[in-house]
PDB file of N, CA and C in Angstrom:
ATOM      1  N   UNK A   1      12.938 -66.867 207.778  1.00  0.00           N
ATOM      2  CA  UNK A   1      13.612 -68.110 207.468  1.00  0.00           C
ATOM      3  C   UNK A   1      14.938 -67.788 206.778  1.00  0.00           C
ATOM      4  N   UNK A   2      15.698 -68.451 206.845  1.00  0.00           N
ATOM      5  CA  UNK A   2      17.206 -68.399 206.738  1.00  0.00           C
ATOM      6  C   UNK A   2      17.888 -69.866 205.826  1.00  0.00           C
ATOM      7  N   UNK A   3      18.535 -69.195 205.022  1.00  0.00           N
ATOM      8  CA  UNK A   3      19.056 -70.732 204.039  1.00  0.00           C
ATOM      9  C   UNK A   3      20.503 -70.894 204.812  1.00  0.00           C
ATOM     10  N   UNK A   4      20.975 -72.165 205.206  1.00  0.00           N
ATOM     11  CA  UNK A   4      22.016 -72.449 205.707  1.00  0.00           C
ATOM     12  C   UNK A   4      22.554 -73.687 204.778  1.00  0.00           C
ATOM     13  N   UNK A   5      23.785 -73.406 204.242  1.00  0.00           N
ATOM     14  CA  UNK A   5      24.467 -74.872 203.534  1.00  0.00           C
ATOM     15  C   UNK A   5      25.648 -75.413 203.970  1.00  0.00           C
ATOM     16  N   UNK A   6      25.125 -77.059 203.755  1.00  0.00           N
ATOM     17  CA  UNK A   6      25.695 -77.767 204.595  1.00  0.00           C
ATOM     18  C   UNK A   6      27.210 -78.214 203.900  1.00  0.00           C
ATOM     19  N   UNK A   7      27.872 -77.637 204.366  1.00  0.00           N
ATOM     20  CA  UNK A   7      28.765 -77.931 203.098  1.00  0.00           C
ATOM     21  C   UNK A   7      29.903 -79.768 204.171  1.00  0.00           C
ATOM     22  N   UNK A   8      30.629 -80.372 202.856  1.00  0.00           N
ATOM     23  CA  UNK A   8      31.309 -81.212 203.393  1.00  0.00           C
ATOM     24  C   UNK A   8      33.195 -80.978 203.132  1.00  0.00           C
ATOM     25  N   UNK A   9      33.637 -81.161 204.315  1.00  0.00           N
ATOM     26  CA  UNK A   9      35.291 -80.703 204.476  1.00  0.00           C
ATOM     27  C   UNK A   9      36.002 -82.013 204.738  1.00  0.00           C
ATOM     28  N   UNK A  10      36.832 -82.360 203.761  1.00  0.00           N
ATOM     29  CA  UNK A  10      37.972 -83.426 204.705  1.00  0.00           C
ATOM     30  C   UNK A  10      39.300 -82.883 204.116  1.00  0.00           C
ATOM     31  N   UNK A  11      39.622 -82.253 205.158  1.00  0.00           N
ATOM     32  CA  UNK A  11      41.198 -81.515 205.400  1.00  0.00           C
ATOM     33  C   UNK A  11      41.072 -80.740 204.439  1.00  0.00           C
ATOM     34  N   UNK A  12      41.665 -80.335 202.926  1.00  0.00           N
ATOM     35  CA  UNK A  12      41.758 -79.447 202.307  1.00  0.00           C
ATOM     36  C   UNK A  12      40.872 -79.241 201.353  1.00  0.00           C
ATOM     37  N   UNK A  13      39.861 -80.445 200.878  1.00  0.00           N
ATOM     38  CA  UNK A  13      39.157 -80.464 199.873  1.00  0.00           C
ATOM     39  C   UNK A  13      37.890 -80.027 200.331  1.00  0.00           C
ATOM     40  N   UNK A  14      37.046 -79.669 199.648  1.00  0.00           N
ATOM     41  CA  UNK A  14      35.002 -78.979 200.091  1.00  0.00           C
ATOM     42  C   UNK A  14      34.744 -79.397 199.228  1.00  0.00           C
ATOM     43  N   UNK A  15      33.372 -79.998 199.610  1.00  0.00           N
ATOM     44  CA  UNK A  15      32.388 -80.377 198.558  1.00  0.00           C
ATOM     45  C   UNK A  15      30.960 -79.705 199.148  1.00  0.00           C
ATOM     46  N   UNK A  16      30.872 -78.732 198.026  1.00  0.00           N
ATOM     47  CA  UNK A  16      29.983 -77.326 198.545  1.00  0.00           C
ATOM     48  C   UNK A  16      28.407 -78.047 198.154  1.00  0.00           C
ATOM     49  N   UNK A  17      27.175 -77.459 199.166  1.00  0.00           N
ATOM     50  CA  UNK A  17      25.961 -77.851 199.540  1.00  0.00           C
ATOM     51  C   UNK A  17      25.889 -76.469 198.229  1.00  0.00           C
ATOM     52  N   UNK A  18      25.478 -76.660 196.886  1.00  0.00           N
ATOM     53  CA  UNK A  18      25.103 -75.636 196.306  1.00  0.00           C
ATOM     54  C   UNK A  18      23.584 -74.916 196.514  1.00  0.00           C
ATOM     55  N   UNK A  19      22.486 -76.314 196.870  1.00  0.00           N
ATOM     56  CA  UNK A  19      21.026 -75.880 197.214  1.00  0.00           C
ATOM     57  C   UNK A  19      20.767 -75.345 198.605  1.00  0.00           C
ATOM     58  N   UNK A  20      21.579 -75.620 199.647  1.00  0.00           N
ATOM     59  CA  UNK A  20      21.438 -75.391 200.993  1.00  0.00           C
ATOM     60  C   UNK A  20      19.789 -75.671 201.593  1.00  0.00           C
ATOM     61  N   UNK A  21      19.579 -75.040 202.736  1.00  0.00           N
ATOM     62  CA  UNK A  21      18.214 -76.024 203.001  1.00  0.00           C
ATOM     63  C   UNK A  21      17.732 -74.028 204.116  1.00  0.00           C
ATOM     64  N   UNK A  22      16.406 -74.678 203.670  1.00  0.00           N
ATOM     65  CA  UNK A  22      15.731 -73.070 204.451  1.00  0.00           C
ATOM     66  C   UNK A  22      15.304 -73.477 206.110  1.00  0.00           C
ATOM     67  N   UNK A  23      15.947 -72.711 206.929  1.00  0.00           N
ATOM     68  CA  UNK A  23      15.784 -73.321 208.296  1.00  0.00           C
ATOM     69  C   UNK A  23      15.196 -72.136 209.222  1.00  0.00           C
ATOM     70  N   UNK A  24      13.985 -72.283 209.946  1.00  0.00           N
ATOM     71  CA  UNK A  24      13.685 -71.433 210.903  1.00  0.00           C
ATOM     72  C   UNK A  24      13.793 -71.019 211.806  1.00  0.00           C
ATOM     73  N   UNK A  25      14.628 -72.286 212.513  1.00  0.00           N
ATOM     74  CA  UNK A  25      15.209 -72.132 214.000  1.00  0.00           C
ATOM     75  C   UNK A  25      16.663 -72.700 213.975  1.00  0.00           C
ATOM     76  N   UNK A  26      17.627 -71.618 214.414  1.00  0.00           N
ATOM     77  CA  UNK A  26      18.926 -71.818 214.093  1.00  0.00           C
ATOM     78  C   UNK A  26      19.624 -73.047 215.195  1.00  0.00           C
ATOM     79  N   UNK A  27      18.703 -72.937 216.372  1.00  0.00           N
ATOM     80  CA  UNK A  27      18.915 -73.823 217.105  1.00  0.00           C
ATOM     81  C   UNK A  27      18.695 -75.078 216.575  1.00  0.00           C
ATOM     82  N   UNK A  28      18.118 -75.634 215.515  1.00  0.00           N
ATOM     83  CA  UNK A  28      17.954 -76.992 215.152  1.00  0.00           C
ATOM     84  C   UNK A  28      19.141 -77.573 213.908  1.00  0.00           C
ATOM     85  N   UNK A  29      20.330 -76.527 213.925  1.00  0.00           N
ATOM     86  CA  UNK A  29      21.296 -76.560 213.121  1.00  0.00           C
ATOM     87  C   UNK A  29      22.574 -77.360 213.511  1.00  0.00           C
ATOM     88  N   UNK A  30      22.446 -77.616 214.879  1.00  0.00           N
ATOM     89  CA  UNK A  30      23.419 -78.801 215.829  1.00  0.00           C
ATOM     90  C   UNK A  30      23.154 -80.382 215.412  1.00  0.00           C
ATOM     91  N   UNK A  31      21.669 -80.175 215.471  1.00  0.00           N
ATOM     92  CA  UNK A  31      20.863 -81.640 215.208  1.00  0.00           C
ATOM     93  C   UNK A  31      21.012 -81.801 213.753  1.00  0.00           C
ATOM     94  N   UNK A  32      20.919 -81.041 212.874  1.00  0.00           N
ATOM     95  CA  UNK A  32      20.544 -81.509 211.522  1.00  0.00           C
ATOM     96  C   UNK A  32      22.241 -82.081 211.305  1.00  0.00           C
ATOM     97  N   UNK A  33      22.994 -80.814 211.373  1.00  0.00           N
ATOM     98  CA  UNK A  33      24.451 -80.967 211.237  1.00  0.00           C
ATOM     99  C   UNK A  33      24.996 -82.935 211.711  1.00  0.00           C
ATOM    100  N   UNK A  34      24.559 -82.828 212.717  1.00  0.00           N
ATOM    101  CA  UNK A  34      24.712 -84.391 213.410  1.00  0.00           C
ATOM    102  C   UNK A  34      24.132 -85.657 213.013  1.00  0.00           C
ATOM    103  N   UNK A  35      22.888 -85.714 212.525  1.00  0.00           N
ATOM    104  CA  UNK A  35      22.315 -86.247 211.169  1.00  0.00           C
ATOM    105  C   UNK A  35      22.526 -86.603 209.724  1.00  0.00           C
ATOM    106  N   UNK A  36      23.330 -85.579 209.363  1.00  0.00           N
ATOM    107  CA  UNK A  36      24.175 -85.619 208.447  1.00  0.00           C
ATOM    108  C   UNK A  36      25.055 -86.340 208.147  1.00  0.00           C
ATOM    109  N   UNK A  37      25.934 -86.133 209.599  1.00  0.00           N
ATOM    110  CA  UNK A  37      26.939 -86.674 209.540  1.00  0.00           C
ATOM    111  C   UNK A  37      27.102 -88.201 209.879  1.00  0.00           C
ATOM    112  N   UNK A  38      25.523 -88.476 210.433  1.00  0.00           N
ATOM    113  CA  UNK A  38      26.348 -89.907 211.112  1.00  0.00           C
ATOM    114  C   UNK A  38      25.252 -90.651 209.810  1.00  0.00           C
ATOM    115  N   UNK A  39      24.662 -90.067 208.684  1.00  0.00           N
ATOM    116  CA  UNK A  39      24.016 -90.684 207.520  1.00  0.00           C
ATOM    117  C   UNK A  39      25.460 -90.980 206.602  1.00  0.00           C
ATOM    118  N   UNK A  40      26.121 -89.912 206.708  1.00  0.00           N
ATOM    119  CA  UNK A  40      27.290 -90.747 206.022  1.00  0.00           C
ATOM    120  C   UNK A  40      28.534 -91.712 206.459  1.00  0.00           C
ATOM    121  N   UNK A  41      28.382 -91.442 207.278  1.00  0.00           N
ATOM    122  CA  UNK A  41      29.062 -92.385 208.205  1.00  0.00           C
ATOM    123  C   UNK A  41      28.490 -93.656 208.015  1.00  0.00           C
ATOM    124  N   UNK A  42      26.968 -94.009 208.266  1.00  0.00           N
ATOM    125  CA  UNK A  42      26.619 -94.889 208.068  1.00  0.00           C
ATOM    126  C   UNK A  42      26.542 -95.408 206.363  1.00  0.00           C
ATOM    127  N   UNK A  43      26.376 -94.693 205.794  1.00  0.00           N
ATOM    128  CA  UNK A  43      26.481 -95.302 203.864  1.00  0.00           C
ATOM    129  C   UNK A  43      28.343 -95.871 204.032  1.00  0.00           C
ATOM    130  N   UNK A  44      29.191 -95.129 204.801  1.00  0.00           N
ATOM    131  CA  UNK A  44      30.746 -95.380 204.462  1.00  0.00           C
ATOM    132  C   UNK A  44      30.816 -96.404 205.382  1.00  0.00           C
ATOM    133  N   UNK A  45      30.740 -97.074 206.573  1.00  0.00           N
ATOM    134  CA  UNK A  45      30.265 -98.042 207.214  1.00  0.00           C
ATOM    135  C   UNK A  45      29.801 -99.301 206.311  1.00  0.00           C
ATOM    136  N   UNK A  46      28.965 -99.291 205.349  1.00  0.00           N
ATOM    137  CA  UNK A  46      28.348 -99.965 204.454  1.00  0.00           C
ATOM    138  C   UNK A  46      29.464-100.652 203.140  1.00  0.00           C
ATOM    139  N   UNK A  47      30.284 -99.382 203.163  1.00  0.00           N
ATOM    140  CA  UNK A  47      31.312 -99.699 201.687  1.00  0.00           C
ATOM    141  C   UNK A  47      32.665-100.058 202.787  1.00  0.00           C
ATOM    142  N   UNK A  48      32.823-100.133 204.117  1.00  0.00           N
ATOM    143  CA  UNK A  48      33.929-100.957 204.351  1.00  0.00           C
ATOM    144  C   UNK A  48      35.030-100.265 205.115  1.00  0.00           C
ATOM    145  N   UNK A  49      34.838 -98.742 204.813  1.00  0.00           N
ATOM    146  CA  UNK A  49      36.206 -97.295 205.572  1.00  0.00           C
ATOM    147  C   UNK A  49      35.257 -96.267 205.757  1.00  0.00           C
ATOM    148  N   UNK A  50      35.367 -95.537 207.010  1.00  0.00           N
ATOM    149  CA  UNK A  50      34.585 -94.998 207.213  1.00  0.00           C
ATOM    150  C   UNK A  50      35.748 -93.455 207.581  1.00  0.00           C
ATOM    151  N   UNK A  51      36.066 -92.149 207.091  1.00  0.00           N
ATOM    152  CA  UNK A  51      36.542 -91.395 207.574  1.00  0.00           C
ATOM    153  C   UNK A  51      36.469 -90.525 208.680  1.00  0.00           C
ATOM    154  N   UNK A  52      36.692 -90.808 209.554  1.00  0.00           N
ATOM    155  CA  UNK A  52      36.489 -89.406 210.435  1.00  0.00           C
ATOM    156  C   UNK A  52      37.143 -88.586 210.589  1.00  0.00           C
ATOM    157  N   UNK A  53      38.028 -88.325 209.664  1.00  0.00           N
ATOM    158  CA  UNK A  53      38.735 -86.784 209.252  1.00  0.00           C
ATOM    159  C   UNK A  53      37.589 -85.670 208.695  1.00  0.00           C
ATOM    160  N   UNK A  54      36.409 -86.293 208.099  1.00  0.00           N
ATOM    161  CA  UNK A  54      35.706 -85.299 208.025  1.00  0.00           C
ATOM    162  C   UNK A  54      34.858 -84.434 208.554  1.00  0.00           C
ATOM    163  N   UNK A  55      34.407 -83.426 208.089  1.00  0.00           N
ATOM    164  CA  UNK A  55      33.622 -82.513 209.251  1.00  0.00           C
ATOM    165  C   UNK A  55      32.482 -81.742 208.026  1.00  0.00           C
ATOM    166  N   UNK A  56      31.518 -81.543 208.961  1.00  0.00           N
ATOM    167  CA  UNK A  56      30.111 -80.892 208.460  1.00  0.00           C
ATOM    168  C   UNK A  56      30.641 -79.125 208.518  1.00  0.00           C
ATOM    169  N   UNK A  57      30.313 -78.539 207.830  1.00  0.00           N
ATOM    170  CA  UNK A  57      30.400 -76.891 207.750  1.00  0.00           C
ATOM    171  C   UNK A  57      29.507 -75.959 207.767  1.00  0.00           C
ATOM    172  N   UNK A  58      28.349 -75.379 207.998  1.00  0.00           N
ATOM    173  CA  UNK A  58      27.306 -74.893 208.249  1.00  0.00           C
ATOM    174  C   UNK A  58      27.424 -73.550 208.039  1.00  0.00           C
ATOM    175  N   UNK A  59      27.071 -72.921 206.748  1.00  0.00           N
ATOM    176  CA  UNK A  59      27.399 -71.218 206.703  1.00  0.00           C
ATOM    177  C   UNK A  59      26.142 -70.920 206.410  1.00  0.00           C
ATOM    178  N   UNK A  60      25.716 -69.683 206.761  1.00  0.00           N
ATOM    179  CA  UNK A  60      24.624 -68.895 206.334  1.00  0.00           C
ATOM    180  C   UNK A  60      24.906 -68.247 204.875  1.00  0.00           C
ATOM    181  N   UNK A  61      23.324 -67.827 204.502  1.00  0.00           N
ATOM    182  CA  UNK A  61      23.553 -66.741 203.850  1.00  0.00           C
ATOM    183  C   UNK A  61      24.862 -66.234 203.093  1.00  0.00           C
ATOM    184  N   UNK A  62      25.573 -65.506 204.278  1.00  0.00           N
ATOM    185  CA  UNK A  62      26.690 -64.612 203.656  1.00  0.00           C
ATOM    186  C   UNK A  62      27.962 -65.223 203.923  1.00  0.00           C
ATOM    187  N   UNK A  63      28.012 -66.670 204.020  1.00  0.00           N
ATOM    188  CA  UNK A  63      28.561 -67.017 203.817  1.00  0.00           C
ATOM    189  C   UNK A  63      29.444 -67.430 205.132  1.00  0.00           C
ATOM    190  N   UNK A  64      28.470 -66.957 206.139  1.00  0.00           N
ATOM    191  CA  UNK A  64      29.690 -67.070 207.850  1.00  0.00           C
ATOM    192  C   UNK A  64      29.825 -68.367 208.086  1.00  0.00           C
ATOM    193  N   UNK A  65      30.295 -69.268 208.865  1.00  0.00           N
ATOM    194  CA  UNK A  65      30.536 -70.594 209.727  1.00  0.00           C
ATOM    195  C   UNK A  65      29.587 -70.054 210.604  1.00  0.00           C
ATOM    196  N   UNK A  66      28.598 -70.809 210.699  1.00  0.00           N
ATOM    197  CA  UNK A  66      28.021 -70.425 212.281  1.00  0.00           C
ATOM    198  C   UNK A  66      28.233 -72.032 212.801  1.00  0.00           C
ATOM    199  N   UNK A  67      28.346 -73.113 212.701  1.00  0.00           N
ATOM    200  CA  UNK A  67      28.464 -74.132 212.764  1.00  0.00           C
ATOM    201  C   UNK A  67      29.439 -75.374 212.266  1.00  0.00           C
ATOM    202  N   UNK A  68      30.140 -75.984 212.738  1.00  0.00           N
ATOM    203  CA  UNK A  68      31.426 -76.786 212.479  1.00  0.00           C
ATOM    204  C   UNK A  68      30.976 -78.338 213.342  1.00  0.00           C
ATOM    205  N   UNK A  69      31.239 -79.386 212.263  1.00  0.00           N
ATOM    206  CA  UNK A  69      31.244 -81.109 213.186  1.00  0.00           C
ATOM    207  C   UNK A  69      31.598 -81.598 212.926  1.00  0.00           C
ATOM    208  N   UNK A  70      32.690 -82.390 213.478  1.00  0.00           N
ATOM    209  CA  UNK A  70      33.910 -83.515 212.996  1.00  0.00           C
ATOM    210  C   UNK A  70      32.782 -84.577 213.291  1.00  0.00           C
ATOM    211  N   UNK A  71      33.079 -85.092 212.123  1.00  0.00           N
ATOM    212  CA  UNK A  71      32.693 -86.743 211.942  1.00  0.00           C
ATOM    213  C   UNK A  71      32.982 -87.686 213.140  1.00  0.00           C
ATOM    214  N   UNK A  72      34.558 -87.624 213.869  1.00  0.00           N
ATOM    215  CA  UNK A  72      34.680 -88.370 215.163  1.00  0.00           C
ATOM    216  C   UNK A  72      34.344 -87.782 216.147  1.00  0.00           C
ATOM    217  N   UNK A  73      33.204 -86.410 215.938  1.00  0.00           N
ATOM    218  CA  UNK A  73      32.319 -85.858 217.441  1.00  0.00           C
ATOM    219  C   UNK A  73      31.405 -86.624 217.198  1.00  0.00           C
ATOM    220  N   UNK A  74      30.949 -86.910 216.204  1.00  0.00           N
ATOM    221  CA  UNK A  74      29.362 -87.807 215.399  1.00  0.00           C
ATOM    222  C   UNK A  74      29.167 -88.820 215.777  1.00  0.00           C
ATOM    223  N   UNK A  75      30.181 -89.703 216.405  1.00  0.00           N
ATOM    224  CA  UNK A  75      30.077 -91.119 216.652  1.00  0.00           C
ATOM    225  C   UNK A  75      31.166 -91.779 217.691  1.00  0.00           C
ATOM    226  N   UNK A  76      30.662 -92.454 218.697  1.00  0.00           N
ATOM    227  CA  UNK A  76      31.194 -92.866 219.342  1.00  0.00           C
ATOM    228  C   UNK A  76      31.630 -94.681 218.965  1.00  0.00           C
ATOM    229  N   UNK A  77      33.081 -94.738 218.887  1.00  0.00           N
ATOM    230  CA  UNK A  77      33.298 -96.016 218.566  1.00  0.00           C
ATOM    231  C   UNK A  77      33.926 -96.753 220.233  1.00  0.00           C
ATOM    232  N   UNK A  78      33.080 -98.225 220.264  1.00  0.00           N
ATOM    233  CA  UNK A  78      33.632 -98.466 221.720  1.00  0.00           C
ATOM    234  C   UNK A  78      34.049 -99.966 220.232  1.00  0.00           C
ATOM    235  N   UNK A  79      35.222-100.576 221.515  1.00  0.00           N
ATOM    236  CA  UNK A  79      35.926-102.596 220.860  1.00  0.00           C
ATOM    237  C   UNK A  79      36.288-102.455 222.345  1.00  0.00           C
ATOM    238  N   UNK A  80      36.343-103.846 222.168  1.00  0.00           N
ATOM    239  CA  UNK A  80      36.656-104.827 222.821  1.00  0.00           C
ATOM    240  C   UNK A  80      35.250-104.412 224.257  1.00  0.00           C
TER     241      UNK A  80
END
């Protein structure tokens, strides 16, 4: 098992996942990542502005990117 943290990016600022989460299958790191993202989306949805400049960051361990998700991959907006 492998600790991966989810950290949060909008443009220059991070707001670092200090506990990270223990994951067994690295393949389920697309889905969680995407979960994430559209949970906050949905709380910012709720308060009125919703950013999609932001993006999910996914490092292992030592600290690599194995994983990257923009907030406007997370959600599809259709109008009119």
């Amino acid at each position: 098992m492998v600790r991966y943290y989810f950290h949060l990016r909008d443009g220059g600022e991070r707001l670092l996942d200090p506990q990270g989460v223990d994951v067994d299958d690295p393949a389920q790191l697309e889905r969680m990542a995407l979960k994430e993202a559209r949970a906050v989306v949905s709380q910012e949805a709720l308060e009125g502005e919703i950013n999609l400049r932001q993006r999910i960051e996914i490092e292992d361990e030592a600290g690599k990117l194995v994983h990257s998700l923009s907030f406007a991959d997370a959600v599809r907006i259709m109008a009119d």
